[in-house]
PDB file of N, CA and C in Angstrom:
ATOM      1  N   UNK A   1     167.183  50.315  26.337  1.00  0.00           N
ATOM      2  CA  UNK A   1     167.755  50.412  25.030  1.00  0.00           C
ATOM      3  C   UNK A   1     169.229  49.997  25.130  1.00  0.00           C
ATOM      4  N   UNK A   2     169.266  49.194  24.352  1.00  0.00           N
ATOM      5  CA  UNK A   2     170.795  48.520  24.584  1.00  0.00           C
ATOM      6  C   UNK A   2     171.909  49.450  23.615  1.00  0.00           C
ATOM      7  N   UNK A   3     173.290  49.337  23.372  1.00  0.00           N
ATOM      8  CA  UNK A   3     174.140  50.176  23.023  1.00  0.00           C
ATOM      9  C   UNK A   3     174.362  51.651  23.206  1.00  0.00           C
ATOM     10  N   UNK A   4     175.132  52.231  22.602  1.00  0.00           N
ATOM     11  CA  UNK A   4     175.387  53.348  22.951  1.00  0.00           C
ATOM     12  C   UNK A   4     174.358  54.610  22.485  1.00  0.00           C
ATOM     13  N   UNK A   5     174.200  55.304  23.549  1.00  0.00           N
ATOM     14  CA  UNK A   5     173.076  56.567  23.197  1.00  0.00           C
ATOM     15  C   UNK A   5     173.830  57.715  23.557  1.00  0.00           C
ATOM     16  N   UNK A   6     172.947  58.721  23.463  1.00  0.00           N
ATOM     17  CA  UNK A   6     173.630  60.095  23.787  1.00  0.00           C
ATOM     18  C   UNK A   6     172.107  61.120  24.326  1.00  0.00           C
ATOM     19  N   UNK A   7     172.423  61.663  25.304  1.00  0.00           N
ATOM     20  CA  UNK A   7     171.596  62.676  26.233  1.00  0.00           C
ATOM     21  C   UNK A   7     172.077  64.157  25.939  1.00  0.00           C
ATOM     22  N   UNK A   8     171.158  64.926  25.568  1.00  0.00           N
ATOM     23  CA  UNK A   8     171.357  66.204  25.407  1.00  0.00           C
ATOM     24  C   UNK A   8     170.848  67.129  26.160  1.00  0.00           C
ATOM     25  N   UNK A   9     170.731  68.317  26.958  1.00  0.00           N
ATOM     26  CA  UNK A   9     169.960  68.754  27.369  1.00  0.00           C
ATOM     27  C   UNK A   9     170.480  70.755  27.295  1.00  0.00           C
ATOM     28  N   UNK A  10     169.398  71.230  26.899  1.00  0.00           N
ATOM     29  CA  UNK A  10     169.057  72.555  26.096  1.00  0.00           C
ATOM     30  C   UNK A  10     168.205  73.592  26.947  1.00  0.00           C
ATOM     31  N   UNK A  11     169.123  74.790  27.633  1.00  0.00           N
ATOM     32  CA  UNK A  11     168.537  75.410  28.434  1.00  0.00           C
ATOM     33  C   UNK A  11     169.025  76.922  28.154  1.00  0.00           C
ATOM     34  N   UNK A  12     167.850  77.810  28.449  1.00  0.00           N
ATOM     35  CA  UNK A  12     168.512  79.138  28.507  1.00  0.00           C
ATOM     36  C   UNK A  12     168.869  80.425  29.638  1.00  0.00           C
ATOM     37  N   UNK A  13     169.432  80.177  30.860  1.00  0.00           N
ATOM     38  CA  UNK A  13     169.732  81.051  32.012  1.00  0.00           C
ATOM     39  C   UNK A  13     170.160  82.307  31.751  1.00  0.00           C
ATOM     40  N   UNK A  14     169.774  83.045  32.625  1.00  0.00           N
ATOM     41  CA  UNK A  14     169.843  84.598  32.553  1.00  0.00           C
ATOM     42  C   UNK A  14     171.187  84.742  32.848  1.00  0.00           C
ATOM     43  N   UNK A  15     171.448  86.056  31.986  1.00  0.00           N
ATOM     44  CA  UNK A  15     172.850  86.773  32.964  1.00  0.00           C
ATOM     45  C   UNK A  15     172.995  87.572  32.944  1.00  0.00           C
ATOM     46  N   UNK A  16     172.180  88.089  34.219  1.00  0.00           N
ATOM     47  CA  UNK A  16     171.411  89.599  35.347  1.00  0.00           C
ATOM     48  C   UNK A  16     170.457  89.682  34.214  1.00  0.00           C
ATOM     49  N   UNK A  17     170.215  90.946  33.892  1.00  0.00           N
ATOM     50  CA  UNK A  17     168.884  91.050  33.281  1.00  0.00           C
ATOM     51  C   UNK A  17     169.676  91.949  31.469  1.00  0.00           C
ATOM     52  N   UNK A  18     170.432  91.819  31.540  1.00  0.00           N
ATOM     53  CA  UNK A  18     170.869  91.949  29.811  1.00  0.00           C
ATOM     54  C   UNK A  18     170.773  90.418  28.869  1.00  0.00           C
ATOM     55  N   UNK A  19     171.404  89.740  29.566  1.00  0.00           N
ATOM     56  CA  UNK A  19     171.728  88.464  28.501  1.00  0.00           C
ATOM     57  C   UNK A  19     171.217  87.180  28.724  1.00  0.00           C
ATOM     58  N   UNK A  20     170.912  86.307  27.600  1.00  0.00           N
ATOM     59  CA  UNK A  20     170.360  84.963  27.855  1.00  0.00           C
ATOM     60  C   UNK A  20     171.622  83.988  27.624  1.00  0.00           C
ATOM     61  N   UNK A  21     171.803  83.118  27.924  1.00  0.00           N
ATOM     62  CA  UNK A  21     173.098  82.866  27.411  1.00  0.00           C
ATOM     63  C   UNK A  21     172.436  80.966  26.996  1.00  0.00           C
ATOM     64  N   UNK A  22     171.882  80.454  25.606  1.00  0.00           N
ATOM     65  CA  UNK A  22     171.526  79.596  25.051  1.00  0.00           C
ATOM     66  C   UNK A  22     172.744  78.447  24.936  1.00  0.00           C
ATOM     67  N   UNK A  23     172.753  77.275  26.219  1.00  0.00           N
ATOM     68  CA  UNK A  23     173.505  76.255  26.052  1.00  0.00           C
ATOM     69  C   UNK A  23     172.679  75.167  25.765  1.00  0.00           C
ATOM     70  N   UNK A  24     173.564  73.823  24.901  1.00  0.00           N
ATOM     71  CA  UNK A  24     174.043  72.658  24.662  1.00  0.00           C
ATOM     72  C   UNK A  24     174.595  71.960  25.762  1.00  0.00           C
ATOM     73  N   UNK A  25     174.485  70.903  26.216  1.00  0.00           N
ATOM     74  CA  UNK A  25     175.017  70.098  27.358  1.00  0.00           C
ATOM     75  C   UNK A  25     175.073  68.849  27.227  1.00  0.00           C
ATOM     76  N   UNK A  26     176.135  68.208  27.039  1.00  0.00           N
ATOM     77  CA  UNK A  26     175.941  66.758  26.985  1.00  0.00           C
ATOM     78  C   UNK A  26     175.598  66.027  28.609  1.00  0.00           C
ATOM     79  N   UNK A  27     174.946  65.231  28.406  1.00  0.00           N
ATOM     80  CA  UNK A  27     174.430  65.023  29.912  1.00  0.00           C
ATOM     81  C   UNK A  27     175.248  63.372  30.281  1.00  0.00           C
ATOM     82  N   UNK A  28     175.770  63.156  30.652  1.00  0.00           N
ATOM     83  CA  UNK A  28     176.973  61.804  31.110  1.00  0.00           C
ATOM     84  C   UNK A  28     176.912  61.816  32.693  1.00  0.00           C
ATOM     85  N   UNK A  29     176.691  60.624  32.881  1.00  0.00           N
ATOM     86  CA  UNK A  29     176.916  60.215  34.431  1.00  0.00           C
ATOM     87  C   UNK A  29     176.973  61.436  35.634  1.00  0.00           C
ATOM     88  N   UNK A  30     175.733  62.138  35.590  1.00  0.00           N
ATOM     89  CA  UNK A  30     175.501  63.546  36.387  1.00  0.00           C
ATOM     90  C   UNK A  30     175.960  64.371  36.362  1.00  0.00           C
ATOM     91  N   UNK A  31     176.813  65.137  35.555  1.00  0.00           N
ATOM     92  CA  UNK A  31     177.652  65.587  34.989  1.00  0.00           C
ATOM     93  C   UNK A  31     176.676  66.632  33.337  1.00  0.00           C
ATOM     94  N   UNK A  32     176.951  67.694  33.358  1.00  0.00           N
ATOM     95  CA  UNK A  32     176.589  68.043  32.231  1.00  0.00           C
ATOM     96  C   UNK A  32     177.361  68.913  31.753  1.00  0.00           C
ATOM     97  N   UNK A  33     178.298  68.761  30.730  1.00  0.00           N
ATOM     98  CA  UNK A  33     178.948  69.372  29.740  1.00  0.00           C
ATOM     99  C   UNK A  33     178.528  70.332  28.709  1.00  0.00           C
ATOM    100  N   UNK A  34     179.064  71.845  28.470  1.00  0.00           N
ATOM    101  CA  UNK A  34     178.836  72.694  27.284  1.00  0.00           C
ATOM    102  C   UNK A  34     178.970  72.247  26.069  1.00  0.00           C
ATOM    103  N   UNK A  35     178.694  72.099  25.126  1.00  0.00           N
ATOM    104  CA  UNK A  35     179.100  71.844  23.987  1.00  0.00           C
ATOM    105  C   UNK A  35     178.787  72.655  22.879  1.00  0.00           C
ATOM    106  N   UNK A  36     177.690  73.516  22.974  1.00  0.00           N
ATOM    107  CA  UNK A  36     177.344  74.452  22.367  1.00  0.00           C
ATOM    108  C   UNK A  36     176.871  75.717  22.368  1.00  0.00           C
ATOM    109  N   UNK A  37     177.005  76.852  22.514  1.00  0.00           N
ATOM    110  CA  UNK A  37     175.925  77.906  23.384  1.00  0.00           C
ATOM    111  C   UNK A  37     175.775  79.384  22.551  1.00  0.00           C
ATOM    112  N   UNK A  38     175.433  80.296  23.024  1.00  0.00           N
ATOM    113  CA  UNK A  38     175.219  81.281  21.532  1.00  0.00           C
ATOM    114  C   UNK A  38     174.860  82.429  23.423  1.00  0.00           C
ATOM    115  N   UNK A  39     174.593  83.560  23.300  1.00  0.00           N
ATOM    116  CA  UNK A  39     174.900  84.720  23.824  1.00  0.00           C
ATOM    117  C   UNK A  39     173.659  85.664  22.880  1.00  0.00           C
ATOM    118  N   UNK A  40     172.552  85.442  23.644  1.00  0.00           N
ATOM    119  CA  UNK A  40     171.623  86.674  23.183  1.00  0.00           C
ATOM    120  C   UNK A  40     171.174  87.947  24.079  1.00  0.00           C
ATOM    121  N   UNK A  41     170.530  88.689  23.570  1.00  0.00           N
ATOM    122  CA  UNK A  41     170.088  89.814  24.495  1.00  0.00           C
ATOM    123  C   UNK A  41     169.015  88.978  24.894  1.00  0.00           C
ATOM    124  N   UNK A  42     169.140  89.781  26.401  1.00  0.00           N
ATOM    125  CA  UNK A  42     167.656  89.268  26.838  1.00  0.00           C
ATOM    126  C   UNK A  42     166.162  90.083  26.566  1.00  0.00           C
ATOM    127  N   UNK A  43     166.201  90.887  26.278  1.00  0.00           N
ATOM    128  CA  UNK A  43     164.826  92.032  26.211  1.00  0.00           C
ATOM    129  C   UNK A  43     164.949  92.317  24.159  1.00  0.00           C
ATOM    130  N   UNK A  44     163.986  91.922  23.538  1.00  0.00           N
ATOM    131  CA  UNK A  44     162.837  92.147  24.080  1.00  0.00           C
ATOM    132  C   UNK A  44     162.905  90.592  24.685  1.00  0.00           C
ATOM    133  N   UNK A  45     161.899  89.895  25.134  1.00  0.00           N
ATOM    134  CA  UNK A  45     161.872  88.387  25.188  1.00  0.00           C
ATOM    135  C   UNK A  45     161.304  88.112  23.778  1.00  0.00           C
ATOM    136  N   UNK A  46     161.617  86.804  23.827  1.00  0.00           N
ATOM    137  CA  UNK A  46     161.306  86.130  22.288  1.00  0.00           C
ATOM    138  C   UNK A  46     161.539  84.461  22.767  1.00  0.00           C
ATOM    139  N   UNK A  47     161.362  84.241  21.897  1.00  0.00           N
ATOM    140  CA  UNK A  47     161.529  82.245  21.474  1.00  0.00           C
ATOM    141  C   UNK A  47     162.940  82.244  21.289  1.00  0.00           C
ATOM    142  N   UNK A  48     163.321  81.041  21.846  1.00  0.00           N
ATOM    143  CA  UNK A  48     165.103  80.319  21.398  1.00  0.00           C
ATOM    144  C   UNK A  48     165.034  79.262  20.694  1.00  0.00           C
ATOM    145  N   UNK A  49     163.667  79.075  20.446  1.00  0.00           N
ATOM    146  CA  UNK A  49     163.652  77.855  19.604  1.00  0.00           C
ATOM    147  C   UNK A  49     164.571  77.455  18.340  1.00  0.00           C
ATOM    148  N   UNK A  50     164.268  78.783  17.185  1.00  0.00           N
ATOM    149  CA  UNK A  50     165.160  78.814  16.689  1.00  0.00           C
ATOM    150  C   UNK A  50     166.724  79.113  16.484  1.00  0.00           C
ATOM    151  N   UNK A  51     166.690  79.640  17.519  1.00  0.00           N
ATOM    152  CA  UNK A  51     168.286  79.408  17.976  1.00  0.00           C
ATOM    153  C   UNK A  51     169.338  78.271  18.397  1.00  0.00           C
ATOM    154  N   UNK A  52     168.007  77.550  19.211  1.00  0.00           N
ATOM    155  CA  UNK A  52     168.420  76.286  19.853  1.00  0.00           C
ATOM    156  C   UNK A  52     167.991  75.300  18.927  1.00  0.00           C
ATOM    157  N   UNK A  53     167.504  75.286  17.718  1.00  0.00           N
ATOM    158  CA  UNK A  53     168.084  74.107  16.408  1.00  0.00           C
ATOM    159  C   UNK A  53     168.951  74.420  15.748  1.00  0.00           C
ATOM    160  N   UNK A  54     169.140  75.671  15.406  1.00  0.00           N
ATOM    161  CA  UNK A  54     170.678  76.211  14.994  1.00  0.00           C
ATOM    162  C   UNK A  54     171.920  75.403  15.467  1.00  0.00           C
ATOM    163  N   UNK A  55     171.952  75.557  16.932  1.00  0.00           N
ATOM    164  CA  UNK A  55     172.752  74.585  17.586  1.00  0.00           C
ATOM    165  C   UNK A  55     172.904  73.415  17.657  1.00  0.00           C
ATOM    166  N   UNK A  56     171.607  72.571  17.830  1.00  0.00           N
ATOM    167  CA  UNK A  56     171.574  71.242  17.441  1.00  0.00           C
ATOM    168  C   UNK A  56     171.981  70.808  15.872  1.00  0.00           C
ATOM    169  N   UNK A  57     171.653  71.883  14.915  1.00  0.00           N
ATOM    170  CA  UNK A  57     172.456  70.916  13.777  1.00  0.00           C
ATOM    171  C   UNK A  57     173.734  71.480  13.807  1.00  0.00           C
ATOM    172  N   UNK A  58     174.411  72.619  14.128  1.00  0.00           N
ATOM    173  CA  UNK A  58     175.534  72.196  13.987  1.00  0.00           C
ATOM    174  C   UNK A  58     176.235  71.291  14.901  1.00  0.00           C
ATOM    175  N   UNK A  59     175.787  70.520  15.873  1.00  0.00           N
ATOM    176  CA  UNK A  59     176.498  68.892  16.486  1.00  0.00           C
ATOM    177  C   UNK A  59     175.800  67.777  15.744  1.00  0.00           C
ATOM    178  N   UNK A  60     175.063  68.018  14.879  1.00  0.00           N
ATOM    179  CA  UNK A  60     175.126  66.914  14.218  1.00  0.00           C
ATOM    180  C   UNK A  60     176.048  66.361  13.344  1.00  0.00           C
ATOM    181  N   UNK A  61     177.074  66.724  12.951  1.00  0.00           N
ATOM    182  CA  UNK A  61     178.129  65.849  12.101  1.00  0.00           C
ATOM    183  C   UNK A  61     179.124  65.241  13.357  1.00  0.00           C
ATOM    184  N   UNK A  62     179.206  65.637  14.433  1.00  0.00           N
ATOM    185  CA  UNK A  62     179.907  64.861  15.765  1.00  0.00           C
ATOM    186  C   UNK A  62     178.795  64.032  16.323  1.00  0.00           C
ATOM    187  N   UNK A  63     178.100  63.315  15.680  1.00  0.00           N
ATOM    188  CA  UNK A  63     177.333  62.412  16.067  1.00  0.00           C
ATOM    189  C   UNK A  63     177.215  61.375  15.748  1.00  0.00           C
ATOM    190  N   UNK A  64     177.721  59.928  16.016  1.00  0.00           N
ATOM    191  CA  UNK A  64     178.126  58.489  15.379  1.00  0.00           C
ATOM    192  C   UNK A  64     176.293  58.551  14.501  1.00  0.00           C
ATOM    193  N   UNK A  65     176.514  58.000  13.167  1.00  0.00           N
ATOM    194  CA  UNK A  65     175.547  57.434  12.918  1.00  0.00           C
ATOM    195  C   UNK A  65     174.761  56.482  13.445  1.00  0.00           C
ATOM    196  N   UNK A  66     173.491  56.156  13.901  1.00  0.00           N
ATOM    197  CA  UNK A  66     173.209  55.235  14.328  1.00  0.00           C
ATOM    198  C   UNK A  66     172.521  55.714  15.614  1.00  0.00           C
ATOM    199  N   UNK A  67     173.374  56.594  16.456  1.00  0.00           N
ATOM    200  CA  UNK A  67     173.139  56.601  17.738  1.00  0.00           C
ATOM    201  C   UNK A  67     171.769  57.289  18.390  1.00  0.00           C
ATOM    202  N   UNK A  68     170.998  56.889  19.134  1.00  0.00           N
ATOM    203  CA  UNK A  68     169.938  57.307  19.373  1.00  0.00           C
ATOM    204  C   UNK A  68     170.412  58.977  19.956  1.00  0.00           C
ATOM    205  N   UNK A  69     169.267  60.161  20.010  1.00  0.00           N
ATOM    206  CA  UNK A  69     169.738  61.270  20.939  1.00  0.00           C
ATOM    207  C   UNK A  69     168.375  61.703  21.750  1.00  0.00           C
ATOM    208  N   UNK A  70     168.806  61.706  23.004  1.00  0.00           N
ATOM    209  CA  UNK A  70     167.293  62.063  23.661  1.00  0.00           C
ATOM    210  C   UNK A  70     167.780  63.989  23.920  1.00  0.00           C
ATOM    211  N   UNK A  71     166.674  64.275  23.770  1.00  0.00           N
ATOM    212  CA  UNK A  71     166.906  65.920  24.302  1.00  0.00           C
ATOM    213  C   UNK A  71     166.478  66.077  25.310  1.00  0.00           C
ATOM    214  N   UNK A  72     166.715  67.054  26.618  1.00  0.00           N
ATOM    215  CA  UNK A  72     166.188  67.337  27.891  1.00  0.00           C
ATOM    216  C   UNK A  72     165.820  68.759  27.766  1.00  0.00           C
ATOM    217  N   UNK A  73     164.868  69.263  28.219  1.00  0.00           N
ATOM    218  CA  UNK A  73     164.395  70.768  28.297  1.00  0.00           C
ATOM    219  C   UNK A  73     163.299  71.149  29.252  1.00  0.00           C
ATOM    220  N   UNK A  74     163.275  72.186  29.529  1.00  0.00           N
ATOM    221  CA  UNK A  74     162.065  72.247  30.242  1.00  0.00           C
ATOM    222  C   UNK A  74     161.177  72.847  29.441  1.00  0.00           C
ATOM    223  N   UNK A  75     159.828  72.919  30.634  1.00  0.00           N
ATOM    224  CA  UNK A  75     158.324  72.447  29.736  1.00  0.00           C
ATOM    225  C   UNK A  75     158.483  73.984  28.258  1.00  0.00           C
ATOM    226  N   UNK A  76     159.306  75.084  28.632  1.00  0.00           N
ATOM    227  CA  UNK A  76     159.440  75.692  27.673  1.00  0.00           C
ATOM    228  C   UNK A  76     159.411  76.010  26.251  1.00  0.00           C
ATOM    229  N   UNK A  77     160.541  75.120  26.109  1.00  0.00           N
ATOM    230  CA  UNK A  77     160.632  74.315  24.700  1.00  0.00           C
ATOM    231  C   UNK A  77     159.633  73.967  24.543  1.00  0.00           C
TER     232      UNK A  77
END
């Protein structure tokens, strides 16, 4: 795909066994950057799904029109 694109990738890691902590990452030349993240409890467990489109639209107005966006996640999502 020729021109400019953008790589996202959307994960949720523990922190110890209270908190999930739901990041945004821009993914650039091996390198992956925060850009967005939110701080949930971890118990009960549940879905981040909707949490983690929450996040994705709010980076959508920092997003050139036009530009393709691939998302990265694991098989979770």
């Amino acid at each position: 795909m020729a021109g400019p694109q953008l790589a996202l990738a959307i994960d949720a890691p523990a922190v110890g066994t209270r908190y999930v902590v739901l990041a945004v990452r821009v993914v650039s030349r091996g390198c992956a950057i925060p850009v967005a993240w939110g701080v949930l409890p971890a118990h009960p467990p549940h879905a981040w799904r909707r949490e983690g489109l929450r996040l994705l639209r709010r980076l959508r107005p920092a997003i050139p029109r036009g530009w393709p966006v691939i998302v990265l996640a694991d098989r979770g999502w």
